[in-house]
Protein backbone atom coordinates (compact mmCIF):
# COMPACT_ATOMS: atom_id res chain seq x y z
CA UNK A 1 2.93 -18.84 103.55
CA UNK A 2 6.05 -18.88 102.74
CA UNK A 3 8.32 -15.55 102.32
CA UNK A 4 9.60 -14.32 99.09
CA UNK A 5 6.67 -16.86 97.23
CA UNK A 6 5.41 -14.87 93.99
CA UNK A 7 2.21 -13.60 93.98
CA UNK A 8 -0.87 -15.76 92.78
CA UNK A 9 -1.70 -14.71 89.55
CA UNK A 10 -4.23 -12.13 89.00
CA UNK A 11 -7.15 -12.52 85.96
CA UNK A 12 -6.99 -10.75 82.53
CA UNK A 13 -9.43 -8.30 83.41
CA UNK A 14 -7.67 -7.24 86.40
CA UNK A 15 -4.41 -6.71 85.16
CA UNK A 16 -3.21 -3.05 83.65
CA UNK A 17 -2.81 -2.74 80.13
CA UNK A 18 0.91 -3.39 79.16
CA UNK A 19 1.00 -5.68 82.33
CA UNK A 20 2.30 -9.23 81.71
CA UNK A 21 3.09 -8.88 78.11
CA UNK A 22 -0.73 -7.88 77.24
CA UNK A 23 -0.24 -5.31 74.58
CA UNK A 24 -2.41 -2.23 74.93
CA UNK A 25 -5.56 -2.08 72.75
CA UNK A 26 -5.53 0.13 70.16
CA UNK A 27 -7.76 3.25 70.11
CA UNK A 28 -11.13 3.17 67.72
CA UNK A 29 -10.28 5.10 64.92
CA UNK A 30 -12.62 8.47 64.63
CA UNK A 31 -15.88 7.58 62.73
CA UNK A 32 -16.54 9.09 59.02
CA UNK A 33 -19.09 11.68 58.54
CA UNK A 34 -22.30 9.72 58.69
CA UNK A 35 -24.74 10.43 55.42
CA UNK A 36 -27.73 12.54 56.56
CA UNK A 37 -30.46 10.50 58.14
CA UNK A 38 -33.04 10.45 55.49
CA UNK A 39 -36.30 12.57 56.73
CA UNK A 40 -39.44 10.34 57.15
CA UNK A 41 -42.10 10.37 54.14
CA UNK A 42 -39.45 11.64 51.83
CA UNK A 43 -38.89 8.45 48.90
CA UNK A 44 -35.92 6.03 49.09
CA UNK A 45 -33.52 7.02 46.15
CA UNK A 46 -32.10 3.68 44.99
CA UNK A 47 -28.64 2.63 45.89
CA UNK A 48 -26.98 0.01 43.86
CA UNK A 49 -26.14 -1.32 40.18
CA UNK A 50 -29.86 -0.50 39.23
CA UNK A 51 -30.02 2.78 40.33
CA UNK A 52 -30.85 4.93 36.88
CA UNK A 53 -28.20 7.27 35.94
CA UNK A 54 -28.49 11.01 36.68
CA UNK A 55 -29.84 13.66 33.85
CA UNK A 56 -27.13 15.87 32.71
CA UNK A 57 -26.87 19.45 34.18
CA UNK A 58 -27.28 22.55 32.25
CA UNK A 59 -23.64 23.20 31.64
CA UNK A 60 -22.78 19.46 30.78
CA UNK A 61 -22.31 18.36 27.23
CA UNK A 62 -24.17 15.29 25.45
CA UNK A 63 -22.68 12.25 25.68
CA UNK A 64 -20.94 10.84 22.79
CA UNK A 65 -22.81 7.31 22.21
CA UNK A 66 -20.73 5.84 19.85
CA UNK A 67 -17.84 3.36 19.85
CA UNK A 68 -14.60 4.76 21.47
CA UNK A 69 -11.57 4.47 19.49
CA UNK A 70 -8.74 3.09 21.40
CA UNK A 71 -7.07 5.25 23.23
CA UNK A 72 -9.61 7.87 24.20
CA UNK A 73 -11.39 10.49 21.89
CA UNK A 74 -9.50 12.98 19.53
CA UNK A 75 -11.15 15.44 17.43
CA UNK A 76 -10.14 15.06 14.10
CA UNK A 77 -7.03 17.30 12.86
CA UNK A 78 -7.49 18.36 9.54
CA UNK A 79 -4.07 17.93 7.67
CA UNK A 80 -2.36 21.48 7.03
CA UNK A 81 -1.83 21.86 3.42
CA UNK A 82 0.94 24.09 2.13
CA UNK A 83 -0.63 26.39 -0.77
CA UNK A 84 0.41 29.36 -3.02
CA UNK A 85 1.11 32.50 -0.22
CA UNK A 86 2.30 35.32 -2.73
CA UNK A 87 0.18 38.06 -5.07
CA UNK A 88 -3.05 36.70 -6.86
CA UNK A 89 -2.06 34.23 -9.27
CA UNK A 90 -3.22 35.15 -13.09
CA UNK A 91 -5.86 33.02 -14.68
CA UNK A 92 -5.13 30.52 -17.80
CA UNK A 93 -6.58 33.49 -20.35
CA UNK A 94 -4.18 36.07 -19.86
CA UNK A 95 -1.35 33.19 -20.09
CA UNK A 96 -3.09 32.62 -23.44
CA UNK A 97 -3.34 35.87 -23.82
CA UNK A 98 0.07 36.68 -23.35
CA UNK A 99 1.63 34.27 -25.33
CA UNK A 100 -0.44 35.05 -28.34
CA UNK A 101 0.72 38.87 -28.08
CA UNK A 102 4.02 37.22 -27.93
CA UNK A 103 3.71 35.58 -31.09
CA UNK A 104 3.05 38.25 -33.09
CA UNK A 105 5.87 40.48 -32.01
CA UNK A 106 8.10 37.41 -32.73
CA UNK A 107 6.35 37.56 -36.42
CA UNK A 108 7.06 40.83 -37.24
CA UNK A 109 10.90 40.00 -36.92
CA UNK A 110 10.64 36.84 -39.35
CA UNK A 111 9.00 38.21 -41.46
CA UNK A 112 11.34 41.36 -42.11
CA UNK A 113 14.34 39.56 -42.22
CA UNK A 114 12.61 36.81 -44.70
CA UNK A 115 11.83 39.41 -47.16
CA UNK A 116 15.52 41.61 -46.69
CA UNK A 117 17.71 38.46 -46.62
CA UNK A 118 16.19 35.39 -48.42
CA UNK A 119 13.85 37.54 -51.04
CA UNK A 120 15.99 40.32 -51.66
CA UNK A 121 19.20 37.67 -52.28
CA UNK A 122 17.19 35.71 -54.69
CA UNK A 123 15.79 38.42 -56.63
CA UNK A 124 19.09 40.09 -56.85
CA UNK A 125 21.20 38.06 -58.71
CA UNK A 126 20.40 36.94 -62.43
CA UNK A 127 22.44 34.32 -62.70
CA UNK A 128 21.59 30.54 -62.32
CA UNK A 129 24.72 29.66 -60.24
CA UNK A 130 24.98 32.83 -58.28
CA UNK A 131 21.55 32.83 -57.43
CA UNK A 132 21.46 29.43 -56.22
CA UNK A 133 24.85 29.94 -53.85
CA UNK A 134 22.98 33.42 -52.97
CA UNK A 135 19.55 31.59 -52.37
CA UNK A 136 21.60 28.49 -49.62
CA UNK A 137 23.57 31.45 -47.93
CA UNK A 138 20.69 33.84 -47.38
CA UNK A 139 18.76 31.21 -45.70
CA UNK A 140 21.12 30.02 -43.63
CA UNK A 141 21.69 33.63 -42.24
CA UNK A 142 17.97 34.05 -41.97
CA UNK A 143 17.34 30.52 -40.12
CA UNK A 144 20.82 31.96 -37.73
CA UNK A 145 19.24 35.26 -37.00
CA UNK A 146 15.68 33.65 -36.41
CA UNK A 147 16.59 31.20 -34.07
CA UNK A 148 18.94 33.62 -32.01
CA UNK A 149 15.70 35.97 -31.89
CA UNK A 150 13.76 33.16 -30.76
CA UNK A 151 16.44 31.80 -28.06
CA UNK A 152 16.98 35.42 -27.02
CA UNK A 153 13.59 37.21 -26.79
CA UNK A 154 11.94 35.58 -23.88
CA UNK A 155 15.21 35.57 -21.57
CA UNK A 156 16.31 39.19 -22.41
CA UNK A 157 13.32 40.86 -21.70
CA UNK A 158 12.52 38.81 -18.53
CA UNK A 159 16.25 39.63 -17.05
CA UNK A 160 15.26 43.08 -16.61
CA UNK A 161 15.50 44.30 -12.65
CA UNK A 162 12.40 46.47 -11.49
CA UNK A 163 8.90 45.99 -12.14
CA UNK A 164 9.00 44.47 -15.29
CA UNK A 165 11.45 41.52 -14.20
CA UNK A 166 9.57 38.28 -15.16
CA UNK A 167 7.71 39.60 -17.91
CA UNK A 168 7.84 39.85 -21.66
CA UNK A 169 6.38 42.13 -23.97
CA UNK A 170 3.08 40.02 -24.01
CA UNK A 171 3.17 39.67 -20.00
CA UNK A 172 3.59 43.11 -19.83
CA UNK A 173 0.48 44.26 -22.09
CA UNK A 174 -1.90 42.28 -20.21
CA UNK A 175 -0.64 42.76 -16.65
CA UNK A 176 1.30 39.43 -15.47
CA UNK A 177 4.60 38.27 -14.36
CA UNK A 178 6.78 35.09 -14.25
CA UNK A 179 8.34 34.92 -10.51
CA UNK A 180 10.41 32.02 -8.92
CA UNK A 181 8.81 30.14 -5.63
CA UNK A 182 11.94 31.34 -3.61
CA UNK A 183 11.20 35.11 -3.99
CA UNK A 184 14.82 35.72 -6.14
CA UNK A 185 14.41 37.55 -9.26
CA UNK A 186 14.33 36.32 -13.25
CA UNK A 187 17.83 36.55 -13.96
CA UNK A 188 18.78 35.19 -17.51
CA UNK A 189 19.70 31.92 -16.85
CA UNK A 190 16.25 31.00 -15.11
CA UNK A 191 14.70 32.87 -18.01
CA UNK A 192 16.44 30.61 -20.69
CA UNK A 193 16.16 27.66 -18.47
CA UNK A 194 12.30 28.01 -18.53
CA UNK A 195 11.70 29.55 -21.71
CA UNK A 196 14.00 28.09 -23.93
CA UNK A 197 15.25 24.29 -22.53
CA UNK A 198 11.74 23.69 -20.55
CA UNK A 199 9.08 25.50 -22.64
CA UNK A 200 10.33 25.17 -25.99
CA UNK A 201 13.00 22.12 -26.45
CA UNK A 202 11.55 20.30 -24.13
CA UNK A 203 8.04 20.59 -25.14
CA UNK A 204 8.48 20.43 -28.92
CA UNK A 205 11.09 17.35 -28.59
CA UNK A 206 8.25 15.50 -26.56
CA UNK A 207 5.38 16.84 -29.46
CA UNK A 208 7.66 15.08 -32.18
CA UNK A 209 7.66 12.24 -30.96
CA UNK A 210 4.20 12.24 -29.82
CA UNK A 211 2.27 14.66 -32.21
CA UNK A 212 0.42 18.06 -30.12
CA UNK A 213 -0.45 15.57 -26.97
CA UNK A 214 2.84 17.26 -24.66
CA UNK A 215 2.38 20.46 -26.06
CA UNK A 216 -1.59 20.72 -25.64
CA UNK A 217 -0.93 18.58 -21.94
CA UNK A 218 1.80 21.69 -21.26
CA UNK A 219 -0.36 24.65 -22.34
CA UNK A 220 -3.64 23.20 -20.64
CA UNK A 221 -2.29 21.66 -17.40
CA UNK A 222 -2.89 25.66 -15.47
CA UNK A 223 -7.09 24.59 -16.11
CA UNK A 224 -6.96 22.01 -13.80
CA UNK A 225 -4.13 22.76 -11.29
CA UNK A 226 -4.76 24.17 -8.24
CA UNK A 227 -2.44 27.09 -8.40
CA UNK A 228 -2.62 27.62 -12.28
CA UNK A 229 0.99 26.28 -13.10
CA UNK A 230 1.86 24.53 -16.80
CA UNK A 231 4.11 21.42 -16.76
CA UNK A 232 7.28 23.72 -17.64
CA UNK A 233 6.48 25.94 -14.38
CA UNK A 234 6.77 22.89 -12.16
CA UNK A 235 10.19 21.84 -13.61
CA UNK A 236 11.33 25.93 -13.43
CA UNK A 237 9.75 26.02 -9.90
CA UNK A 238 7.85 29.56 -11.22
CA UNK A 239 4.24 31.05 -10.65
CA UNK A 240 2.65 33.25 -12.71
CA UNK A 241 0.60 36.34 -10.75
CA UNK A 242 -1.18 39.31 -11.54
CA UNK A 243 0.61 42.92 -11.41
């Protein structure tokens, strides 16, 4: 044999790993923990798509077997609804009541000034003419002085700062008081506003044009609303509550 003459080569199985190119196998990964082996006599619980599903523990809930909306269940959130926070409000008969008490201290005015101004003019003069310029001049004094009474009553008594702010002389006999939704006092102009323009322009323009329905619709609306409020309280943003 001749020198220098490479080696005759050797078999797979005798050659080192990483010899000759032959990458070196790679080691077995560990084995998993095996399941218990399953102790003889003891039954075969079923493995598969027909196995029967386990009862629920003691601390697990029922299942919910209805249709799932999409997106997963959510309880139901019941809306949060915004309602009257302040003192108790007061009850549609001692708004009634109120106003009625009203009315007759209003009457006692009229009437006094009818019977000084337009009765005493008329009966005072004798004479045809001066009677009848008497007669046109005391009423139109009396109808001036009436109305200012009527513009003025409501607003001047409400306007007053303390405990009695919100109420007139009827309000204040049976224990109730006008306030505004944003806490701030009666002043006058809030007074007149719902008073005067809301309760009593407003109102009696809409009942002549459509006899008693806005006026009965105003007074009777508290019956049915949920915080007792007339039409003219929603326009004046006002509550009415017990004292």
């Amino acid at each position: 044999m001749e020198s220098g003459s490479p080696p005759a080569d050797r078999p797979d199985s005798e050659r080192t790993p990483g010899e000759g190119g032959t990458p070196p196998p790679a080691p077995e990964a560990p084995g998993g923990p095996q399941a218990p082996a399953q102790a003889p006599g003891e039954p075969q619980a079923p493995v598969g798509p027909q196995a029967p599903p386990l009862p629920p523990g003691p601390e697990a809930a029922p299942a919910y077997g209805g249709p799932v909306p999409p997106g997963g269940w959510q309880h139901p959130i019941a809306p949060a609804t915004a309602g009257w926070v302040g003192r108790p409000l007061a009850s549609w008969g001692s708004r009634f009541g109120a106003q009625l008490i009203d009315w007759l201290v209003l009457l006692v005015p009229v009437v006094v000034l009818f019977m000084v101004i337009v009765a005493g003019a008329v009966g005072i003069s004798g004479d045809d003419d001066v009677s009848t310029g008497a007669a046109i001049a005391s009423v139109v004094l009396y109808i001036v002085l009436v109305l200012a009474i009527l513009l003025l009553y409501a607003p001047l008594l409400m306007m007053r700062a303390g405990p009695h702010n919100g109420q007139t002389l009827g309000k204040q006999l049976v224990g109730i008081s006008v306030v505004r939704n944003n806490g701030e006092p009666m002043g006058f102009g809030w007074s007149a506003l719902r008073e005067v323009v809301l309760k009593g322009l407003a109102v009696g323009i809409a009942s002549a044009i459509i006899p008693l329905i806005p006026w009965l619709l105003d007074y009777l609306w508290p019956l049915w609303d949920d915080e007792n409020r007339a039409l003219h309280d929603f326009a004046a943003q006002t509550h009415v509550i017990r004292v």
